[in-house]
N, C-alpha and C. Protein backbone atom coordinates (compact mmCIF):
# COMPACT_ATOMS: atom_id res chain seq x y z
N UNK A 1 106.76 24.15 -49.53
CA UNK A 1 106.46 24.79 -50.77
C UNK A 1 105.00 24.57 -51.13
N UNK A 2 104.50 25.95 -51.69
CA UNK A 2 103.09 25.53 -51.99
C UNK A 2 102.92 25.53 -53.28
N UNK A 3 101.93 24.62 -53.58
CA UNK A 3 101.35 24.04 -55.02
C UNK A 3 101.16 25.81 -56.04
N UNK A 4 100.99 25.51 -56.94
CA UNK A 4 100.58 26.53 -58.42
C UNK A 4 99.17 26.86 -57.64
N UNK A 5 98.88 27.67 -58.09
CA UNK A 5 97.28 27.89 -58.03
C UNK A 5 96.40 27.56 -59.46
N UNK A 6 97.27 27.80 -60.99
CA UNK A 6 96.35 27.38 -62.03
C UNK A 6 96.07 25.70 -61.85
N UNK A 7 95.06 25.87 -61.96
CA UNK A 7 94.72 24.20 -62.27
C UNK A 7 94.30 23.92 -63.79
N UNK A 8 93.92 22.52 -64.02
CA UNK A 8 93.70 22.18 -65.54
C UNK A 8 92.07 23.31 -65.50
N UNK A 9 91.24 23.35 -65.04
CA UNK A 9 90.19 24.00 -65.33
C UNK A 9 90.27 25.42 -65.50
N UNK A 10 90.98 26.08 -64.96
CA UNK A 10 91.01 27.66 -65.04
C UNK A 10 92.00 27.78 -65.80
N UNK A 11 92.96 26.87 -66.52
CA UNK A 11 93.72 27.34 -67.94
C UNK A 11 92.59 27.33 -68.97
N UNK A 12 91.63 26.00 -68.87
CA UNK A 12 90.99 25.42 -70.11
C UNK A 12 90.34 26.87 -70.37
N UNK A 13 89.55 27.15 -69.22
CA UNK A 13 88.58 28.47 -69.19
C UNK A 13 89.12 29.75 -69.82
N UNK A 14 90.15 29.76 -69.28
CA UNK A 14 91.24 31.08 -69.92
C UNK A 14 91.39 31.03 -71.30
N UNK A 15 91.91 29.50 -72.07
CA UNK A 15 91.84 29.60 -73.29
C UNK A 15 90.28 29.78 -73.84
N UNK A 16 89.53 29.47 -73.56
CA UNK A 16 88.27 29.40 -74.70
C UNK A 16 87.98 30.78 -74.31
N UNK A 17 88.15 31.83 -73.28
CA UNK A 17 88.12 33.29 -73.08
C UNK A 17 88.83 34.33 -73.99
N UNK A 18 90.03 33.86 -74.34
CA UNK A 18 91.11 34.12 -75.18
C UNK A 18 90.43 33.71 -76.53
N UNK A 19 90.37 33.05 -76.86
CA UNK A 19 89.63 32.36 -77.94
C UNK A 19 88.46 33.15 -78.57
N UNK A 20 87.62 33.23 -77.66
CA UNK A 20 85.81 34.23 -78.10
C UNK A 20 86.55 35.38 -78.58
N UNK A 21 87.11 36.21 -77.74
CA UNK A 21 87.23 37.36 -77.60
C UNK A 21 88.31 37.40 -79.03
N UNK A 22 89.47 36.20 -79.34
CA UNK A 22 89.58 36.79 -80.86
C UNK A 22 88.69 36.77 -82.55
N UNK A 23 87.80 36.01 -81.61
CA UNK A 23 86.51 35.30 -82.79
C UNK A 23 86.04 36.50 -83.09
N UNK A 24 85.46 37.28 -81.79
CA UNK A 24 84.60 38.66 -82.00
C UNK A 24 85.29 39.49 -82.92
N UNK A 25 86.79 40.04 -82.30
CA UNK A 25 87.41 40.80 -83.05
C UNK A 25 87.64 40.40 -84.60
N UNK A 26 87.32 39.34 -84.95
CA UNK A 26 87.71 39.12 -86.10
C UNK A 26 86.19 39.16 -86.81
N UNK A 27 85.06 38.76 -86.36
CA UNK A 27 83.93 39.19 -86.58
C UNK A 27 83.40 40.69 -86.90
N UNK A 28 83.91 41.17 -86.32
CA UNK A 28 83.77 42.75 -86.08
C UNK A 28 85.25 43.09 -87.53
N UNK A 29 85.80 42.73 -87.39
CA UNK A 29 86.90 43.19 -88.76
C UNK A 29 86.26 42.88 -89.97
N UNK A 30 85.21 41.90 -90.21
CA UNK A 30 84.74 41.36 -91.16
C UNK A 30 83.46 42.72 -91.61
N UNK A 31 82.87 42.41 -90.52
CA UNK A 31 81.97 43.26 -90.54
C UNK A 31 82.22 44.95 -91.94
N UNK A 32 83.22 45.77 -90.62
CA UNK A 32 83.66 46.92 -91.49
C UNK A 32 84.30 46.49 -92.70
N UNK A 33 84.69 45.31 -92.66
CA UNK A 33 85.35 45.18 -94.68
C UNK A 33 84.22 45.37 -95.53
N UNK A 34 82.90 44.35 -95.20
CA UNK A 34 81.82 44.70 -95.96
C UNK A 34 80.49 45.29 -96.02
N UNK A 35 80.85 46.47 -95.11
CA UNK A 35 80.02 47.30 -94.58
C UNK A 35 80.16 48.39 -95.92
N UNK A 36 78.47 48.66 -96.09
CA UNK A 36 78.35 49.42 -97.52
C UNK A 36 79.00 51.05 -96.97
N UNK A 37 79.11 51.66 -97.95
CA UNK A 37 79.40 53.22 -96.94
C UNK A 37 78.69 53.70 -96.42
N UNK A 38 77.65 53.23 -96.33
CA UNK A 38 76.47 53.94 -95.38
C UNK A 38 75.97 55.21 -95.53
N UNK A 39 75.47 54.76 -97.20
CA UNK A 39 75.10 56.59 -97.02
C UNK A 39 73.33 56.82 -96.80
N UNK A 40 73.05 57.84 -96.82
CA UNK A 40 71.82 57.60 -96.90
C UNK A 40 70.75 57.21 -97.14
N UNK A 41 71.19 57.35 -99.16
CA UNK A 41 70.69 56.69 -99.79
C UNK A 41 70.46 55.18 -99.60
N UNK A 42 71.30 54.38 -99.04
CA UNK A 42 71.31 53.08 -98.66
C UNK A 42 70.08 52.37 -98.20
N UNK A 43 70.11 53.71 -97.04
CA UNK A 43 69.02 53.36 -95.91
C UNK A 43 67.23 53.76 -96.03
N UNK A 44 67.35 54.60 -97.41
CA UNK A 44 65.74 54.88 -97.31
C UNK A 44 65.12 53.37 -97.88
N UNK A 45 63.66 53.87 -97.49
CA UNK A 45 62.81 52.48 -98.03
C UNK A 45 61.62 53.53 -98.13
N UNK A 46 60.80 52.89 -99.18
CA UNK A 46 59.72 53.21 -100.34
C UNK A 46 58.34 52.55 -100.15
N UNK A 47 57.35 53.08 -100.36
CA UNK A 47 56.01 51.82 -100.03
C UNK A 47 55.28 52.39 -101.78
N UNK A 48 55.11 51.11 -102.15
CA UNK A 48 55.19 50.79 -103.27
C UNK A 48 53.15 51.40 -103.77
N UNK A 49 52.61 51.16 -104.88
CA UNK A 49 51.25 51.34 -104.92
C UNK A 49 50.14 50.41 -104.28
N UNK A 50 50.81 49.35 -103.72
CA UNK A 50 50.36 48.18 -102.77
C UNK A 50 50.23 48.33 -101.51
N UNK A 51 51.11 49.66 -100.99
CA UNK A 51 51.19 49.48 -99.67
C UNK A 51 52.88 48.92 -99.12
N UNK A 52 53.00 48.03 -99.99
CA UNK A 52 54.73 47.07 -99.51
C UNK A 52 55.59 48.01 -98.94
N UNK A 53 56.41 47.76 -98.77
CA UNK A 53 57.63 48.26 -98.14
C UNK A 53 58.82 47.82 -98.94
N UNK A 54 59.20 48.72 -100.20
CA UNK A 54 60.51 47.75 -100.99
C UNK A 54 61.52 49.11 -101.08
N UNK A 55 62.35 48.54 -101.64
CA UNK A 55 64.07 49.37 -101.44
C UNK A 55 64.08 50.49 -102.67
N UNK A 56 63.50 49.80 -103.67
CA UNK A 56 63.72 51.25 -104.86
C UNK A 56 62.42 51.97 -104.95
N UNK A 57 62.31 52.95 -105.71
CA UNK A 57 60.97 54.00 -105.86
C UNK A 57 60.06 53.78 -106.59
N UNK A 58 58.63 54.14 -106.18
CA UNK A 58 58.08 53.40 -107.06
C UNK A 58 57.72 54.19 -107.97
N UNK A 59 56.78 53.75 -109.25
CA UNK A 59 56.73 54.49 -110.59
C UNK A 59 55.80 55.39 -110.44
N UNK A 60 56.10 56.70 -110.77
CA UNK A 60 55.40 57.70 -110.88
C UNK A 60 54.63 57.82 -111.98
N UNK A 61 54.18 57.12 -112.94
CA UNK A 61 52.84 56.97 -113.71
C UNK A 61 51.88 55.90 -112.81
N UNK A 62 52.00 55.19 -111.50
CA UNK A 62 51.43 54.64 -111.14
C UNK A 62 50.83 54.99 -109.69
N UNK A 63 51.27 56.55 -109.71
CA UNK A 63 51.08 57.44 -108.34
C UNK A 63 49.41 57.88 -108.60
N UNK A 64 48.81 57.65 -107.29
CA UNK A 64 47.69 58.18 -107.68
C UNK A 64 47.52 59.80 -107.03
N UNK A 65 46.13 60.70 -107.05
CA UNK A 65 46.45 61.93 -106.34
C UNK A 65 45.73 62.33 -105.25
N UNK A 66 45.58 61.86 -104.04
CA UNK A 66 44.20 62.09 -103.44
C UNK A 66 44.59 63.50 -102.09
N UNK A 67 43.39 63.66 -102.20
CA UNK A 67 43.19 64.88 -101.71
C UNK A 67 43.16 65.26 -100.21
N UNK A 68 43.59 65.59 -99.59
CA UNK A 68 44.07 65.31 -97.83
C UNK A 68 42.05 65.34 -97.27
N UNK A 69 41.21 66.29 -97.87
CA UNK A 69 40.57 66.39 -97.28
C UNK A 69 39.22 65.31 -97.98
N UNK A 70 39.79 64.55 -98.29
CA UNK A 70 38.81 63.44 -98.68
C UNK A 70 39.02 62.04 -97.44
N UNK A 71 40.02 62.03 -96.67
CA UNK A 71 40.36 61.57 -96.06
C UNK A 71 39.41 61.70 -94.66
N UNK A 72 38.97 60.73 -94.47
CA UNK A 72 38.03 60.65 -92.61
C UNK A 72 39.01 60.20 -91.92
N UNK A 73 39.30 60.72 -90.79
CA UNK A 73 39.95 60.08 -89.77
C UNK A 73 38.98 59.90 -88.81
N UNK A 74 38.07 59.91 -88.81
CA UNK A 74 36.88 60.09 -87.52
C UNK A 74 36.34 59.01 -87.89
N UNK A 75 36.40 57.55 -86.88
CA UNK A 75 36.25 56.49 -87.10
C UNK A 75 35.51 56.44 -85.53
N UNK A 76 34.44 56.84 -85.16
CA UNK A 76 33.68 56.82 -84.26
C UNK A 76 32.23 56.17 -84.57
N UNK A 77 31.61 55.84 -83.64
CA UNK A 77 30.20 55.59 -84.30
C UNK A 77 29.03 56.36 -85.05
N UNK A 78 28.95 56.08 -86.20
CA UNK A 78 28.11 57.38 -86.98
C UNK A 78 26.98 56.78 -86.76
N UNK A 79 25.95 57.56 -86.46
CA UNK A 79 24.38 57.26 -86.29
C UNK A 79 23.81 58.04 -87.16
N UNK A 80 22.84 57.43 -87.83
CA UNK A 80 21.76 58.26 -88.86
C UNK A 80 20.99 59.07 -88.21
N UNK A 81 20.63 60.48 -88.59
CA UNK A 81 19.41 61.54 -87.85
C UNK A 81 18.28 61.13 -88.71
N UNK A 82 17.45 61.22 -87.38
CA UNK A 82 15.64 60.48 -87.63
C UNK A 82 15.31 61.55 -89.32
N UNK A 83 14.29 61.61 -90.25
CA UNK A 83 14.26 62.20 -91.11
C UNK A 83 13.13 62.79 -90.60
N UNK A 84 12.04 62.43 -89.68
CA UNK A 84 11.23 63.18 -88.98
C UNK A 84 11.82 64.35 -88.16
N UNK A 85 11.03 65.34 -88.27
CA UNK A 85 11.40 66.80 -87.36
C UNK A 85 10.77 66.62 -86.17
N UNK A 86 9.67 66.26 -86.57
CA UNK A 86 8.64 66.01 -84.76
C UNK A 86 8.65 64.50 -83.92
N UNK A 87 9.18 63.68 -82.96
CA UNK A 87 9.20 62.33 -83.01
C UNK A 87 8.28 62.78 -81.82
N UNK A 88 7.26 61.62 -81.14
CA UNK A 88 6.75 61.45 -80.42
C UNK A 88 7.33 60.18 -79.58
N UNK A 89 7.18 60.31 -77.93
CA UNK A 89 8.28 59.30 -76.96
C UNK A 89 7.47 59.55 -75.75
N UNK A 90 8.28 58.84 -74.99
CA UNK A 90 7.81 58.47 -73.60
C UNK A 90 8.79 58.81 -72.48
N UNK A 91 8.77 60.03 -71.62
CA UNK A 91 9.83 59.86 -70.60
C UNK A 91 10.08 59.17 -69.82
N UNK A 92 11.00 57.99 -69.76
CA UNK A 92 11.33 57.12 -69.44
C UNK A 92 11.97 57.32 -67.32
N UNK A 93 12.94 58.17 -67.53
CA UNK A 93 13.59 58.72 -66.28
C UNK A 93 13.56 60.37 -66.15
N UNK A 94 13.16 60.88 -65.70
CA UNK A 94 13.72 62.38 -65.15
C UNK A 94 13.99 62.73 -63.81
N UNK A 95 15.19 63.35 -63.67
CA UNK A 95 15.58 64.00 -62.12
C UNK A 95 15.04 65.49 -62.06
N UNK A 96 14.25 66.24 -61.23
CA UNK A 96 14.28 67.52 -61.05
C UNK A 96 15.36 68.03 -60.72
N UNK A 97 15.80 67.39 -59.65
CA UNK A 97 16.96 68.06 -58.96
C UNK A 97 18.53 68.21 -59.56
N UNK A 98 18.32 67.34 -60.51
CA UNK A 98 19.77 67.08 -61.31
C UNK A 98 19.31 67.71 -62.85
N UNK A 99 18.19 67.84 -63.02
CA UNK A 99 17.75 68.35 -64.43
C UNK A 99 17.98 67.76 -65.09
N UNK A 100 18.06 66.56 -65.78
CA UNK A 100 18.29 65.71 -67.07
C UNK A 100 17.20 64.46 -66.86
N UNK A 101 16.86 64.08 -68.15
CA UNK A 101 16.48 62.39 -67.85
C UNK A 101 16.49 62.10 -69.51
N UNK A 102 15.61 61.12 -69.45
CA UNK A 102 15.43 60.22 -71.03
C UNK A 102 14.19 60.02 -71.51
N UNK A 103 14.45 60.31 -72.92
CA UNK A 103 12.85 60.06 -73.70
C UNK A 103 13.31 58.61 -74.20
N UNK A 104 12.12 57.83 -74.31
CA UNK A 104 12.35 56.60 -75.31
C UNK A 104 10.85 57.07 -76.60
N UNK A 105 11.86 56.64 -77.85
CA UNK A 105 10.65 57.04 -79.11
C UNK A 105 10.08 55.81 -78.99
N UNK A 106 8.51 56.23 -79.55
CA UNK A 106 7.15 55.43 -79.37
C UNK A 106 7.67 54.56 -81.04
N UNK A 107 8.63 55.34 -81.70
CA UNK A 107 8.45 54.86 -82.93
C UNK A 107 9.61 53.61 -83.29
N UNK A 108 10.50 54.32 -83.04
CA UNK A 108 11.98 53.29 -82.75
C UNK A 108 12.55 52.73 -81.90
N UNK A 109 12.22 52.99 -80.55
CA UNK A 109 12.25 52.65 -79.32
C UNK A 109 13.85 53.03 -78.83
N UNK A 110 14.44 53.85 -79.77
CA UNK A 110 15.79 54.56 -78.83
C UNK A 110 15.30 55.41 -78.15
N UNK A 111 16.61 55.34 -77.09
CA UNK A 111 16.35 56.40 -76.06
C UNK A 111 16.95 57.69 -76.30
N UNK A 112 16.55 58.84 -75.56
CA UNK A 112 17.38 60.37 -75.98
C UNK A 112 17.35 60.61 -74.49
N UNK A 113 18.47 60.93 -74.51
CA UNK A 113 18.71 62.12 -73.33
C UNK A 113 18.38 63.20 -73.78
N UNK A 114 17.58 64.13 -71.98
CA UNK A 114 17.32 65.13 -72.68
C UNK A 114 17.56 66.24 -71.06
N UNK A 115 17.87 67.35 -71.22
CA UNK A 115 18.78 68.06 -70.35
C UNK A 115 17.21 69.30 -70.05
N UNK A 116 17.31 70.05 -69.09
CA UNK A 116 16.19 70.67 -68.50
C UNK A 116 15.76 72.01 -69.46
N UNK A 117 17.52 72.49 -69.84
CA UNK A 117 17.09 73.68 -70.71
C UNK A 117 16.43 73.37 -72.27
N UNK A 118 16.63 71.99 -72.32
CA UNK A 118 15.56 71.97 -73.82
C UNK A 118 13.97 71.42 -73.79
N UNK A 119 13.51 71.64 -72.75
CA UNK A 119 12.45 71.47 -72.11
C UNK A 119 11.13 72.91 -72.21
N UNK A 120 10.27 72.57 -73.07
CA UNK A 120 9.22 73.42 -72.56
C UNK A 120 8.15 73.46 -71.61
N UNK A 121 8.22 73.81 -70.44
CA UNK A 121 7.08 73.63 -69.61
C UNK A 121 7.57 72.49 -68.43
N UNK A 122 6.89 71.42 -68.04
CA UNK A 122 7.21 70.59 -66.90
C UNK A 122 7.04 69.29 -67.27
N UNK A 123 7.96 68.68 -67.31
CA UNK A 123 7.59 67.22 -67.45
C UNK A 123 7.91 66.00 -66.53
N UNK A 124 7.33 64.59 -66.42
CA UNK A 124 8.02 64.17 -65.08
C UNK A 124 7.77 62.64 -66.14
N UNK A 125 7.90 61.47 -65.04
CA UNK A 125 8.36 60.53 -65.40
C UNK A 125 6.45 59.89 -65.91
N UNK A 126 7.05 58.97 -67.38
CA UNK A 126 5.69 58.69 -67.93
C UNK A 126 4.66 59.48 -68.72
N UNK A 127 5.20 60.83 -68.85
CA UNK A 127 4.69 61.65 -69.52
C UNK A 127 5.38 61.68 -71.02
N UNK A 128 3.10 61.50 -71.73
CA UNK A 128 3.93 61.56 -73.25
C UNK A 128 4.30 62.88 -73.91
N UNK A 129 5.54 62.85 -74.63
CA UNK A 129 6.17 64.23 -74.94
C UNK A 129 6.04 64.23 -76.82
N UNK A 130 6.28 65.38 -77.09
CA UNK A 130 6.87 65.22 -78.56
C UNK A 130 8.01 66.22 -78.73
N UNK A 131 9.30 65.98 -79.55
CA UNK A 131 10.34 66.45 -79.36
C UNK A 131 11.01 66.41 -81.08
N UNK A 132 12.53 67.05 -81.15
CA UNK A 132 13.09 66.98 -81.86
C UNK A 132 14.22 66.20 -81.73
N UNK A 133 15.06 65.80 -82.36
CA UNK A 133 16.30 65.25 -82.41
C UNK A 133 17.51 66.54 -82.97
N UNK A 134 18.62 66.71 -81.94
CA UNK A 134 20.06 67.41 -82.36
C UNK A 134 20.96 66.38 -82.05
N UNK A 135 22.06 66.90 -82.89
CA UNK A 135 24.09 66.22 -82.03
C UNK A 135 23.81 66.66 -81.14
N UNK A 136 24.39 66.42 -79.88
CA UNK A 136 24.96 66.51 -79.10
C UNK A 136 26.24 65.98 -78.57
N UNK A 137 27.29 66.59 -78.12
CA UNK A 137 28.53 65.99 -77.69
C UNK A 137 28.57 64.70 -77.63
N UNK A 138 27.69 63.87 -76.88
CA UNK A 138 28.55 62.23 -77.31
C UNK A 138 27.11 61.24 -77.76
N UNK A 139 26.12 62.01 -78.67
CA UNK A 139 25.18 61.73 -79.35
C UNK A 139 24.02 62.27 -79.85
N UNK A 140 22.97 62.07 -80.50
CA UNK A 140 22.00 62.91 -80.17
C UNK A 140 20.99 62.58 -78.96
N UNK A 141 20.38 63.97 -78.78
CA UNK A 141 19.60 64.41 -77.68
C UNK A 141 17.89 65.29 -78.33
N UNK A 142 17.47 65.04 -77.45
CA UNK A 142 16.25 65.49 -77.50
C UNK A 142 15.98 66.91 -76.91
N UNK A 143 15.39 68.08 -78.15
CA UNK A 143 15.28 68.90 -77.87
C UNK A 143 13.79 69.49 -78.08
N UNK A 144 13.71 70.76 -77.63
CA UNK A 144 12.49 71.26 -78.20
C UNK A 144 11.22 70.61 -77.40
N UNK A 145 11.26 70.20 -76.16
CA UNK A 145 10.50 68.79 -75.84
C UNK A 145 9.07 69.62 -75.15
N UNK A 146 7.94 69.14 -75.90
CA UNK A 146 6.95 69.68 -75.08
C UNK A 146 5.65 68.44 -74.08
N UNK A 147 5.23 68.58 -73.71
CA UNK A 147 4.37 67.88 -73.17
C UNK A 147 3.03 67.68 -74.10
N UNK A 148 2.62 66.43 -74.35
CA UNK A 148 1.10 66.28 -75.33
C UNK A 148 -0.39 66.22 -74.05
């Protein structure tokens, strides 16, 4: 005759298995007893004139009114335009073959890129220029550029 197969360890195990599993269910019964009805209202949340995040609404004499287009979202680097129209500089780099190089101003010592079509006449490297300042896509650039 052969022995049982349960031993004392795989009953013990069985009960505390038996056991969780009625804890949960009874956890979970608890739960839906005091579960609000869930309505919507329940679930909104409010940000107060502070900014907070609280459960009821806040007071509408304390609403302020601002205007969508007062609003900047353009949080990039703003650079001031020179107030001079004419700056005088130094071409620092130019490529013929690629058409672009850089002025540095004699006055402020930034540099400008400056592209072939805003170029009057011929200029090469070390030559003093006088120019204007525009935007350009990812700054300003030097235009109008003539040779002195």
């Amino acid at each position: 005759m052969g022995r049982s197969q349960e031993t004392f360890g795989k009953k013990d195990r069985e009960k505390k298995r038996i056991k969780k599993r009625e804890e949960k269910a009874l956890r979970k019964q608890q739960r839906k007893e005091n579960a609000s009805s869930g309505k919507f209202e329940d679930m909104l949340a409010y940000v107060d004139e502070n900014g907070q995040i609280v459960d009821t609404p806040p007071d509408e004499s304390k609403k302020k009114k601002i205007k969508a287009e007062s609003i900047n979202l353009d949080y990039s680097k703003i650079e001031s335009e020179p107030t001079d129209s004419l700056l005088n500089g130094k071409v620092t780099f130019f490529n013929d073959e690629k058409g672009y190089g850089f002025i540095k101003d004699l006055d402020s010592n930034e540099s400008y890129f400056v592209h072939v079509n805003k170029i009057n006449g011929e200029i090469h490297e070390g030559d003093k220029v006088s120019f204007e300042i525009e935007k350009g896509p990812k700054g300003f650039v030097a235009s109008n550029v003539t040779k002195i």
